[in-house]
C-alpha atoms as a PDB file:
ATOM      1  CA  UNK A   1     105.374  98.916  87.982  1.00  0.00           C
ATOM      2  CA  UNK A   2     109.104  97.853  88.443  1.00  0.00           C
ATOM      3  CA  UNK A   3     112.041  98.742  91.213  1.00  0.00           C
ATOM      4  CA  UNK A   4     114.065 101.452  89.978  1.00  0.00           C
ATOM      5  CA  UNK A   5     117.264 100.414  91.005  1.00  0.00           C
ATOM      6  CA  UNK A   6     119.807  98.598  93.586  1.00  0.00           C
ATOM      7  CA  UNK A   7     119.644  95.137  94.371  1.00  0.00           C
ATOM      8  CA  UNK A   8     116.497  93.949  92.421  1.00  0.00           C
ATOM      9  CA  UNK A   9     116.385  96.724  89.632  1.00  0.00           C
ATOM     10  CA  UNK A  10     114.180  96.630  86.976  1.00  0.00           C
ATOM     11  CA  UNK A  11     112.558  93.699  88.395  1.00  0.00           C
ATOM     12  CA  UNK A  12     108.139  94.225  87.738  1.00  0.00           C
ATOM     13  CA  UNK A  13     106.097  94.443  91.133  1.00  0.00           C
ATOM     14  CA  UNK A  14     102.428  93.347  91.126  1.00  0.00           C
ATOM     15  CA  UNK A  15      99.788  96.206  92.262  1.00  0.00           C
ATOM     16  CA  UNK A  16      96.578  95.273  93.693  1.00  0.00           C
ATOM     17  CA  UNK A  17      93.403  94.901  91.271  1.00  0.00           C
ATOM     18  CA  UNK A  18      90.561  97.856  91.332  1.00  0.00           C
ATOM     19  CA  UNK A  19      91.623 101.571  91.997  1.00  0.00           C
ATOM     20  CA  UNK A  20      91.232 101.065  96.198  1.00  0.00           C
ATOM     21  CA  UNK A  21      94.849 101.324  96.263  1.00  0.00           C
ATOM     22  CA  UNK A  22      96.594 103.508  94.281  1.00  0.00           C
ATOM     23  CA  UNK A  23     100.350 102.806  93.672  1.00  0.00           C
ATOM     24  CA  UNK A  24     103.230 105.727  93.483  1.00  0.00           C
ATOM     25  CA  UNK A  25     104.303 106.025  90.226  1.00  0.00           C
ATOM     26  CA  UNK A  26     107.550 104.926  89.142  1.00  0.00           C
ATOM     27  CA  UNK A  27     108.773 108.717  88.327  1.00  0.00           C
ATOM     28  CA  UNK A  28     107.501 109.793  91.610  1.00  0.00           C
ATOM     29  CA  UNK A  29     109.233 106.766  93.431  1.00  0.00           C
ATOM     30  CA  UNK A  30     112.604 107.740  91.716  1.00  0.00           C
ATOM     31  CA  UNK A  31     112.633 111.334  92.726  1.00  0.00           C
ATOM     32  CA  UNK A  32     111.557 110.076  96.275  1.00  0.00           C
ATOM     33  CA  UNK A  33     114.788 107.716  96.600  1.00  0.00           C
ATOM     34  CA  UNK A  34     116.792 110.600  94.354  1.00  0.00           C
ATOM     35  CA  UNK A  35     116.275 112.604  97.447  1.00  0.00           C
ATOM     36  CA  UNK A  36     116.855 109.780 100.075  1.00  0.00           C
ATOM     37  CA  UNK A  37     120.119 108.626  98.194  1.00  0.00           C
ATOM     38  CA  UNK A  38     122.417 109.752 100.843  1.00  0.00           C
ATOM     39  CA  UNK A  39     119.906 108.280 103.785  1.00  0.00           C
ATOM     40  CA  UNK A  40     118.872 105.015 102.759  1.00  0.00           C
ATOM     41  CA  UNK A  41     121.718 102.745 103.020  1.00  0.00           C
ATOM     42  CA  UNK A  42     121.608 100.769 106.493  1.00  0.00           C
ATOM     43  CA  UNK A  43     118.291 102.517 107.606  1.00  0.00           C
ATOM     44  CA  UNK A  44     115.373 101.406 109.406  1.00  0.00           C
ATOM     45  CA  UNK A  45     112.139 101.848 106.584  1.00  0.00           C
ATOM     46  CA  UNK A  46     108.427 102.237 107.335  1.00  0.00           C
ATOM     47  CA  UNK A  47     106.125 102.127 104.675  1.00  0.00           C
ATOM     48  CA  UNK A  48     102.416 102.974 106.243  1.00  0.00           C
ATOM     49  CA  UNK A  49      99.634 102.129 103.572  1.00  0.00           C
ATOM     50  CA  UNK A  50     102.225  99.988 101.956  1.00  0.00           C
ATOM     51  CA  UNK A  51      99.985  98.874  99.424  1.00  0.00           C
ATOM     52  CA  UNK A  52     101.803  96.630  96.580  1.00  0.00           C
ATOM     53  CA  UNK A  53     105.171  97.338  98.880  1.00  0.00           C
ATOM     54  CA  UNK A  54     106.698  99.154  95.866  1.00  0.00           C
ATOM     55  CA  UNK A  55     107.985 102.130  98.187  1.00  0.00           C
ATOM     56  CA  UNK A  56     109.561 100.004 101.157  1.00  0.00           C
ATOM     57  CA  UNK A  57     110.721  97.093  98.474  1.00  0.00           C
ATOM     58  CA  UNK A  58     112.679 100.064  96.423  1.00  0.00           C
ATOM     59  CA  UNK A  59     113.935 100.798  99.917  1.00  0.00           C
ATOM     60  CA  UNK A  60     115.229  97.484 100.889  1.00  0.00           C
ATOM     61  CA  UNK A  61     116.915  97.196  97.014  1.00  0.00           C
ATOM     62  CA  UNK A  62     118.727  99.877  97.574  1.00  0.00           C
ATOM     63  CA  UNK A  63     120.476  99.230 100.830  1.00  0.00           C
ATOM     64  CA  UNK A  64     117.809  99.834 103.506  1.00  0.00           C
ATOM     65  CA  UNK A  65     118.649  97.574 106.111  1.00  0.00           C
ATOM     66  CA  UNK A  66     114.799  96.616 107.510  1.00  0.00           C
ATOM     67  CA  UNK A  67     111.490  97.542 105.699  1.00  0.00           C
ATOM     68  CA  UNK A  68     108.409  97.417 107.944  1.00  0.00           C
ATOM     69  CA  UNK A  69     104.890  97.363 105.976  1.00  0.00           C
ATOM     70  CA  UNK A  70     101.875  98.355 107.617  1.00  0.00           C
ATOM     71  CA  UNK A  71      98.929  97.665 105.288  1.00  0.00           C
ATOM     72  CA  UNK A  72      95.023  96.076 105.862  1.00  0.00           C
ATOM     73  CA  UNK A  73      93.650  95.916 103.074  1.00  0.00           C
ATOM     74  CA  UNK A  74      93.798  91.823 102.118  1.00  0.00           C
ATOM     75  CA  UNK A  75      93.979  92.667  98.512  1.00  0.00           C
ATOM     76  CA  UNK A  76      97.031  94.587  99.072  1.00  0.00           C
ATOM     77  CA  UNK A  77      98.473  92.222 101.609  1.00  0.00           C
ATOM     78  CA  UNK A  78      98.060  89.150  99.433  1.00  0.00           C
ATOM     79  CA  UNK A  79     100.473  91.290  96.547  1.00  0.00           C
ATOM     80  CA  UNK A  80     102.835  92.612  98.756  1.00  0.00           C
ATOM     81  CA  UNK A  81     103.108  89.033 100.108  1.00  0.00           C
ATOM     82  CA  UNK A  82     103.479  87.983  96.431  1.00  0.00           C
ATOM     83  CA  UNK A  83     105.911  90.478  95.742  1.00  0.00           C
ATOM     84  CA  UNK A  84     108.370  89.498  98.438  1.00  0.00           C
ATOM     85  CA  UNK A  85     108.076  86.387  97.361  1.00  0.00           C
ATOM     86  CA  UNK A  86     108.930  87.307  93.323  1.00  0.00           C
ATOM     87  CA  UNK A  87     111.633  88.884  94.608  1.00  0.00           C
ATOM     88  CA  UNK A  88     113.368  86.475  97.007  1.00  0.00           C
ATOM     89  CA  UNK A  89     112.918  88.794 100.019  1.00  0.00           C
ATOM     90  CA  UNK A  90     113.283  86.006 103.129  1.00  0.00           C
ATOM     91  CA  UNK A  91     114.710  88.297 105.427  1.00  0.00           C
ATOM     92  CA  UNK A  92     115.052  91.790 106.534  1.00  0.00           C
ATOM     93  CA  UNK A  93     111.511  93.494 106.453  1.00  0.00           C
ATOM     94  CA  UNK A  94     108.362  92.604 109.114  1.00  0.00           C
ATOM     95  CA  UNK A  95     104.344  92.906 107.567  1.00  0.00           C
ATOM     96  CA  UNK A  96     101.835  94.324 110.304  1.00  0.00           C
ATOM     97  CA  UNK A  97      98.878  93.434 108.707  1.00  0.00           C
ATOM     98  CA  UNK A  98      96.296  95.910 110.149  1.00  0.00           C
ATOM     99  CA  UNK A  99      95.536  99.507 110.405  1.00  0.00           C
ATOM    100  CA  UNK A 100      98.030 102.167 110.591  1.00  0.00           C
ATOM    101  CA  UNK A 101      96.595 103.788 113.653  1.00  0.00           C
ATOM    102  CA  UNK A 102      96.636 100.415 115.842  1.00  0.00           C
ATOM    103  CA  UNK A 103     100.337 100.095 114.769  1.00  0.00           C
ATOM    104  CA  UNK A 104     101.168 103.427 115.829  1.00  0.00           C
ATOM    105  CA  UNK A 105      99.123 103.297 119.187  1.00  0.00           C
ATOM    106  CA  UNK A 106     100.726  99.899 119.903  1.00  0.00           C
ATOM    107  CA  UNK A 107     104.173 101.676 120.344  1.00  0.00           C
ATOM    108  CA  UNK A 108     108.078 100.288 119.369  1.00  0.00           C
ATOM    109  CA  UNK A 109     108.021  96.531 118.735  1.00  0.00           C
ATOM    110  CA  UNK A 110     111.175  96.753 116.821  1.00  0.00           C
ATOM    111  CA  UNK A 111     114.456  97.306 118.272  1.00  0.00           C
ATOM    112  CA  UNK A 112     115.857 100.466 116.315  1.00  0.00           C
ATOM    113  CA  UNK A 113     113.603 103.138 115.655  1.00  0.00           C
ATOM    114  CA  UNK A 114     112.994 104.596 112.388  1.00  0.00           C
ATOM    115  CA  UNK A 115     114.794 106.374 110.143  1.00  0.00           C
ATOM    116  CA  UNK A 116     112.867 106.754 107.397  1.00  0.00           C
ATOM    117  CA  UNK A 117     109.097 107.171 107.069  1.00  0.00           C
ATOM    118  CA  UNK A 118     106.938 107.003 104.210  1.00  0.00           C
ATOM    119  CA  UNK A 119     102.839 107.489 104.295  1.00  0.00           C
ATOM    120  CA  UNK A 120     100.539 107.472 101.453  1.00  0.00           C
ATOM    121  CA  UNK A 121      96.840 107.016 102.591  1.00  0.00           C
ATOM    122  CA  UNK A 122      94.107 107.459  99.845  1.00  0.00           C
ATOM    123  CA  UNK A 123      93.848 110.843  98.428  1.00  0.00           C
ATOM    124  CA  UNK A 124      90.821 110.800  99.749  1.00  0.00           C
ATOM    125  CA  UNK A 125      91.181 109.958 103.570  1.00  0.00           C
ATOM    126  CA  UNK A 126      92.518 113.455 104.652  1.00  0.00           C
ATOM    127  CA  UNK A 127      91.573 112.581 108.259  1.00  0.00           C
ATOM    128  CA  UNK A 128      94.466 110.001 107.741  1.00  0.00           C
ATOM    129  CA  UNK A 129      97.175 112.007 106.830  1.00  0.00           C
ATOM    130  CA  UNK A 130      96.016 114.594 110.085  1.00  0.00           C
ATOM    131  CA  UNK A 131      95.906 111.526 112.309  1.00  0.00           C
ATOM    132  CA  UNK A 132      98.987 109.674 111.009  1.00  0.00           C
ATOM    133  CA  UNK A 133     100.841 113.020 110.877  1.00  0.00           C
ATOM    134  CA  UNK A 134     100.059 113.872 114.233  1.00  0.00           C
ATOM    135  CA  UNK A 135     100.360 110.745 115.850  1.00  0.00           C
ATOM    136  CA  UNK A 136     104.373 110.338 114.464  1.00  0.00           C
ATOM    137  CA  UNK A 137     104.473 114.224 115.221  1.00  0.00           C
ATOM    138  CA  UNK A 138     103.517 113.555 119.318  1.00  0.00           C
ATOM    139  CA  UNK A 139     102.005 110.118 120.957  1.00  0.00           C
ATOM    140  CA  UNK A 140     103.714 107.529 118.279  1.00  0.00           C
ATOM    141  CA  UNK A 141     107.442 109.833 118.212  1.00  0.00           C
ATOM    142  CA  UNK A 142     109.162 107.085 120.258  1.00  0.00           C
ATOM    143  CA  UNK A 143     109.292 105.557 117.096  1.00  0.00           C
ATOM    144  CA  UNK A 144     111.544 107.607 115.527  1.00  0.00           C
ATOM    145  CA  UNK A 145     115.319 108.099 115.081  1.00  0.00           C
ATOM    146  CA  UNK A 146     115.549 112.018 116.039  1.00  0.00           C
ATOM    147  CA  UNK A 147     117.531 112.281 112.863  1.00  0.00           C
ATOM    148  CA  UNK A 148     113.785 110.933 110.892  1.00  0.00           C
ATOM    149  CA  UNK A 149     112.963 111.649 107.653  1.00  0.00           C
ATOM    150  CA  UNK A 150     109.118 111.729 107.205  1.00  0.00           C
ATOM    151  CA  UNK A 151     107.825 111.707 103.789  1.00  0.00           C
ATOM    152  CA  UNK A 152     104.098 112.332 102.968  1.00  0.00           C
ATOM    153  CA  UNK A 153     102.644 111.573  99.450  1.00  0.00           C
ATOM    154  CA  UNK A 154      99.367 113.347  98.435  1.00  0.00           C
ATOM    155  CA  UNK A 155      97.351 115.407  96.077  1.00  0.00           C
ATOM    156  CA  UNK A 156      99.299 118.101  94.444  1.00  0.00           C
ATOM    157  CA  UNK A 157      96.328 120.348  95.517  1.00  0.00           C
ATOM    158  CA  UNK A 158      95.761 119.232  98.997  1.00  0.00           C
ATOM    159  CA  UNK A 159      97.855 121.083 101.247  1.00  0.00           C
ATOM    160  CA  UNK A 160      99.203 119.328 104.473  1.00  0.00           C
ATOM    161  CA  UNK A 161      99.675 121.510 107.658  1.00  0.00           C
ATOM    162  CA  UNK A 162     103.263 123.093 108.138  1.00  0.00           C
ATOM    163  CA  UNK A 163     103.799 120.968 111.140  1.00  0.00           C
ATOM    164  CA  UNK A 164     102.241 118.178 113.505  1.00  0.00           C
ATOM    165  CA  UNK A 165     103.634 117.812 116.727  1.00  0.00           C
ATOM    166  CA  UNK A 166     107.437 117.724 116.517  1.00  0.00           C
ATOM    167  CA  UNK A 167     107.624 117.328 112.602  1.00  0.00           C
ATOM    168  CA  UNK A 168     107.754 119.996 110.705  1.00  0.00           C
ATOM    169  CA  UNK A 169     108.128 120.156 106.790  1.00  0.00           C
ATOM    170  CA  UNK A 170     111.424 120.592 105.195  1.00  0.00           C
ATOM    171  CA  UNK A 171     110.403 120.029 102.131  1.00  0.00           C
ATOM    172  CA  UNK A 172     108.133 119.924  99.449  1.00  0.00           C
ATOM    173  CA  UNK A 173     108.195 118.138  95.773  1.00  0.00           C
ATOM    174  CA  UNK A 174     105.346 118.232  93.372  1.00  0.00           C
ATOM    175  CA  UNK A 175     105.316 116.438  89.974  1.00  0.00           C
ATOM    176  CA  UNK A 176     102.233 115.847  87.896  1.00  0.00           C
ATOM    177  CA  UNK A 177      99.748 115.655  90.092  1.00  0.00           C
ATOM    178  CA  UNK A 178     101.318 114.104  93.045  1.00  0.00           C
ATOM    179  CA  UNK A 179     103.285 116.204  96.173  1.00  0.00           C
ATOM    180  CA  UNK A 180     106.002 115.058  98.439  1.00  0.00           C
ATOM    181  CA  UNK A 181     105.884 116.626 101.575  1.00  0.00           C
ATOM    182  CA  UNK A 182     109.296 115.963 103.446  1.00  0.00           C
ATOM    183  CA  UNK A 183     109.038 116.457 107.663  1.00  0.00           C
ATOM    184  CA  UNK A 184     111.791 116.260 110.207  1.00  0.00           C
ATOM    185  CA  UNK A 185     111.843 116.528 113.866  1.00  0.00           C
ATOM    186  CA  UNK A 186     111.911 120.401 115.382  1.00  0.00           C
ATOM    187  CA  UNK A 187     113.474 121.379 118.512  1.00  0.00           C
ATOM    188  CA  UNK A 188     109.745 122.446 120.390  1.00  0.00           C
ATOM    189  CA  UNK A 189     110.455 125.699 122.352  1.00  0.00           C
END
């Protein structure tokens, strides 16, 4: 696992030990930031089950001005610590170690919302994506920049609702066995 490109490219990233966390593949991470080219540089990143960090570090090396990580898992934490480290990252990015529901019910700690969102539970916790979904999608949408991008990875195969709340999807990628599912604030009637 390595950044694809900007500031630290080509540079290897760490990724937790065991298969609890599962980390995006590089090919899926470059069509991700392929897509966000034109939206990354100077915006606000959130990177919910950060994991290793690999999405909201790619972020940061290419121009993002903030990265927040939400992550719990202390195996993951401990590498994405590590990783900010190997890179030199002092500034510019904010860890909230616990879960990603407590961080959305807690409500804007940072002063500029988000611009960019990325999610990518475990496959296997489809209550998370519902919850997560629908908690950026109505009670957690103050932390948004009405011009947010929203990107869900998941199983090729699982299908994610059209809309939660105010997102709705855009968007959708699927390589392999992986799907991106792209959301963006809709006017509610």
């Amino acid at each position: 696992m390595r950044i694809i490109a900007g500031t630290f490219r080509s540079r290897p990233l760490q990724a937790p030990p065991g298969l609890a966390t599962r980390p995006s593949s590089d090919r899926l991470r470059e069509t991700l930031f392929n897509v966000l080219a034109p939206r990354i540089q100077g915006a606000v990143f959130l990177d919910l089950y950060a994991g290793s960090g690999a999405v909201g570090l790619e972020a940061l090396s290419r121009g993002a001005e903030h990265a927040t990580f939400v992550e719990r898992a202390p195996a993951a934490l401990k590498v994405l610590r590590a990783n900010l480290e190997r890179l030199n990252v002092k500034s510019g990015f904010k860890i909230h170690a616990g879960s990603v529901s407590s961080y959305l019910r807690r409500g804007p700690t940072e002063s500029k919302r988000f611009r960019l969102v990325f999610l990518d539970p475990p496959y296997d916790a489809a209550k998370d994506y519902v919850e997560t979904l629908g908690m950026l999608g109505g009670a957690a949408a103050s932390l948004l920049d009405p011009d947010v991008l929203v990107i869900a990875e998941h199983r090729r195969k699982e299908r994610l609702e059209d809309a939660y709340g105010s997102l709705a999807r855009t968007r959708l990628l699927e390589q392999g066995d992986a799907a991106l599912s792209f959301y963006s604030v809709r006017e509610l009637a």
